[in-house]
Protein backbone atom coordinates (compact mmCIF):
# COMPACT_ATOMS: atom_id res chain seq x y z
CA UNK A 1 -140.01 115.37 83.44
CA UNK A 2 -137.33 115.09 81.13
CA UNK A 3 -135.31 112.41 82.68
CA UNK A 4 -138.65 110.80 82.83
CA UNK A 5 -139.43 111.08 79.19
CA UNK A 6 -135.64 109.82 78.22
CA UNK A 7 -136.24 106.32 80.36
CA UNK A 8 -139.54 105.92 78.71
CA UNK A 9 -137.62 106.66 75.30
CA UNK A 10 -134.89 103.88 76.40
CA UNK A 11 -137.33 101.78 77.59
CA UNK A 12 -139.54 102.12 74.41
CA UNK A 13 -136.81 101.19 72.48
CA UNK A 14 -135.67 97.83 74.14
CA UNK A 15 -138.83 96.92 73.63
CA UNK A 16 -139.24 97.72 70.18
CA UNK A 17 -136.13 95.98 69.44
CA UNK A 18 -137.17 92.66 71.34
CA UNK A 19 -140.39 92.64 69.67
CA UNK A 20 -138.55 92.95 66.05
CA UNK A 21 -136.55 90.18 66.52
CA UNK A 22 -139.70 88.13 67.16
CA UNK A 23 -140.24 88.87 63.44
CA UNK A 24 -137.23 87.38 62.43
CA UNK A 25 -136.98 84.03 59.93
CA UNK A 26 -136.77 81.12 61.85
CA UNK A 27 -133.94 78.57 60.80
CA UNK A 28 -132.51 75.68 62.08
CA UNK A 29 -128.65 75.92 62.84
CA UNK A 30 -125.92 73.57 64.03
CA UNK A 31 -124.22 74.37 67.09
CA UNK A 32 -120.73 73.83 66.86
CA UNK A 33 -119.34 76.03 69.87
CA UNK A 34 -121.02 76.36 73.24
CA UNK A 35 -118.81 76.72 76.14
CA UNK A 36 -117.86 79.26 79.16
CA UNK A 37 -115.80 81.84 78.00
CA UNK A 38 -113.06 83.19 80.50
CA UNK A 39 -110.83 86.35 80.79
CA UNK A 40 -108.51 88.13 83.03
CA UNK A 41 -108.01 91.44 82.59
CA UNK A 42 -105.01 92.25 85.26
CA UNK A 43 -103.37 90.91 87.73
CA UNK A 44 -105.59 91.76 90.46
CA UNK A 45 -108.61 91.56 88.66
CA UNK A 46 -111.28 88.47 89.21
CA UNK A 47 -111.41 86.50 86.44
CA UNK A 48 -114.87 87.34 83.85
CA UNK A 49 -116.92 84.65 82.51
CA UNK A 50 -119.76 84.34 79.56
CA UNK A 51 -121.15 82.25 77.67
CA UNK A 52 -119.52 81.45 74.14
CA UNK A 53 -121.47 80.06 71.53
CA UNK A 54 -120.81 79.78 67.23
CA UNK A 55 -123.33 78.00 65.08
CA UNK A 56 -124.37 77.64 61.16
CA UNK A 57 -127.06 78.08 59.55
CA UNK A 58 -128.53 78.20 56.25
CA UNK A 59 -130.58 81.00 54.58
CA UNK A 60 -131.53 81.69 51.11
CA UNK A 61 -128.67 79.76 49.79
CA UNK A 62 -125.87 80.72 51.91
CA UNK A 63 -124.33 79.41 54.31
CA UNK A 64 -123.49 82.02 57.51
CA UNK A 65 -122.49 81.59 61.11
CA UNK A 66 -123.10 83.82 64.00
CA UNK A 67 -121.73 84.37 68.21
CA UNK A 68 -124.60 86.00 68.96
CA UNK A 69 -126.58 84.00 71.45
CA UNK A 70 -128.86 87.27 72.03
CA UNK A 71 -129.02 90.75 70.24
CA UNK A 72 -127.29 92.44 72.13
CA UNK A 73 -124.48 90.24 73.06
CA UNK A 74 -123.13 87.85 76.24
CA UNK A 75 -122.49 89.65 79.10
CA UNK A 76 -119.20 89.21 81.15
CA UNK A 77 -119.84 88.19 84.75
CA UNK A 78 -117.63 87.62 88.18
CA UNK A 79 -119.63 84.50 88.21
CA UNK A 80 -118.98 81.06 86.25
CA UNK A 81 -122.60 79.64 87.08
CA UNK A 82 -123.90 82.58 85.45
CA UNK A 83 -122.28 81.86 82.13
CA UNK A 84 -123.49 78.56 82.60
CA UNK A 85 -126.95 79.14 82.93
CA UNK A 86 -127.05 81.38 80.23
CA UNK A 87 -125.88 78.34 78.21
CA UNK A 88 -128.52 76.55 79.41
CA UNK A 89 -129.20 73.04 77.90
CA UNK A 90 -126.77 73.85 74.63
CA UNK A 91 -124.74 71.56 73.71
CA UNK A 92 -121.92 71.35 70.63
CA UNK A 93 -123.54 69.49 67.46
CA UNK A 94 -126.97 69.65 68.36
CA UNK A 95 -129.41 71.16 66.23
CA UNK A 96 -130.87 74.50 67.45
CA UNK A 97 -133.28 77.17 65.78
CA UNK A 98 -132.20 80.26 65.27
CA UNK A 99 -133.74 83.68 63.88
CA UNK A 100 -132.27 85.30 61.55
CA UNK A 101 -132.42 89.18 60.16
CA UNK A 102 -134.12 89.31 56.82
CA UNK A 103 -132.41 93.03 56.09
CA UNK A 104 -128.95 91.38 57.20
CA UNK A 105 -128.65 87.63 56.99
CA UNK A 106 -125.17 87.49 58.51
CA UNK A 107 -127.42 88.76 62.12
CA UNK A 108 -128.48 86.23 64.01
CA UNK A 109 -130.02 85.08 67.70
CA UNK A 110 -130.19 82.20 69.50
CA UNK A 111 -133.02 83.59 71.77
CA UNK A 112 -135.03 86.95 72.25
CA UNK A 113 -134.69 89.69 74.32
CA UNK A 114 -137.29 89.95 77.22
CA UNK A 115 -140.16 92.56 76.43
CA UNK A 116 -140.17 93.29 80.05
CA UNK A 117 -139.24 97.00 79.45
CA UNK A 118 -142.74 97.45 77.42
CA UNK A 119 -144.66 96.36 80.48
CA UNK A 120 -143.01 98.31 82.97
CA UNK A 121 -143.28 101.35 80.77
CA UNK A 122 -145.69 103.10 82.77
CA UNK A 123 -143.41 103.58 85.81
CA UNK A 124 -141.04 106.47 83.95
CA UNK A 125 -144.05 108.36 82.44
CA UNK A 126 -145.52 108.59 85.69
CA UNK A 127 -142.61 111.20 86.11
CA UNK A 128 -143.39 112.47 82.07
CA UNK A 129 -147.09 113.22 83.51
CA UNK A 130 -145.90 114.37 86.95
CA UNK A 131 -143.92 117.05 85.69
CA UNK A 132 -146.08 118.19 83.45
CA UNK A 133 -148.62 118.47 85.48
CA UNK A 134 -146.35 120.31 87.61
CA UNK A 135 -145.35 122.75 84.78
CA UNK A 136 -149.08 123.29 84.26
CA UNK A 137 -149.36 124.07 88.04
CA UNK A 138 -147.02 126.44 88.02
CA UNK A 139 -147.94 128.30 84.84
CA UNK A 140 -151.94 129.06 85.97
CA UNK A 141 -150.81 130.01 89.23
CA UNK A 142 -148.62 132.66 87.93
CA UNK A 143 -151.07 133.78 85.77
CA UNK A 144 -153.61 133.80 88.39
CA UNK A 145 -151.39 136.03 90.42
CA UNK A 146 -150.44 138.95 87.86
């Protein structure tokens, strides 16, 4: 029951913060950096990939730039074409939209999160209802018994 109630808490929370960014001002930015990223962290070690990407934009005045093509970051992977496709069609010194965070201006996304995790909700408090009803169970029959 527990471990059920902390996934529902994680998942809960993704998509809480996927749906907040949806509230975000929309700006248009330039892109002036979008490319596939590469490291190698040892010797031995396949070499990472992600996508990079750096744009402007403008928002009550000021100009700020931003990496972030989602909130909560590029992720590294073994393969290039992944990187590329989560570049997908952008290209350097086009003009893109971009949403920006009215609490912190210098925070901003290229695209959203997925709310995936609020629709598939239900499958971890099947466990959160499971145990309890287990607990519940257990409880009456014991008191039943004495």
């Amino acid at each position: 029951m527990l471990v059920g109630g902390l996934f529902t808490w994680i998942m809960a929370q993704s998509f809480l913060n996927a749906k907040a960014t949806r509230a975000w001002d929309e700006v248009p930015a330039q892109l002036l950096v979008a490319e596939v990223e590469e490291r190698k962290i040892g010797e031995y070690v396949p070499t990472d990939y992600a996508a990079k990407v750096e744009y402007e934009y403008e928002y009550e005045g000021s100009t700020q730039s931003s990496q972030r093509l989602t909130p909560r970051g590029q992720m590294w992977a073994k393969e290039r074409q992944k990187a590329e496709l989560a570049l997908g069609d952008f290209k350097p010194g086009t003009e893109v939209n971009c949403w920006v965070n009215p609490d912190d201006p210098t925070v901003a996304i290229l695209e959203h999160d997925t709310k995936a995790a609020g629709y598939s909700i239900w499958f971890p408090l099947l466990f959160v209802i499971g145990g309890g009803g287990v607990m519940v169970g257990a409880f009456r029959r014991k008191r039943v018994a004495a």
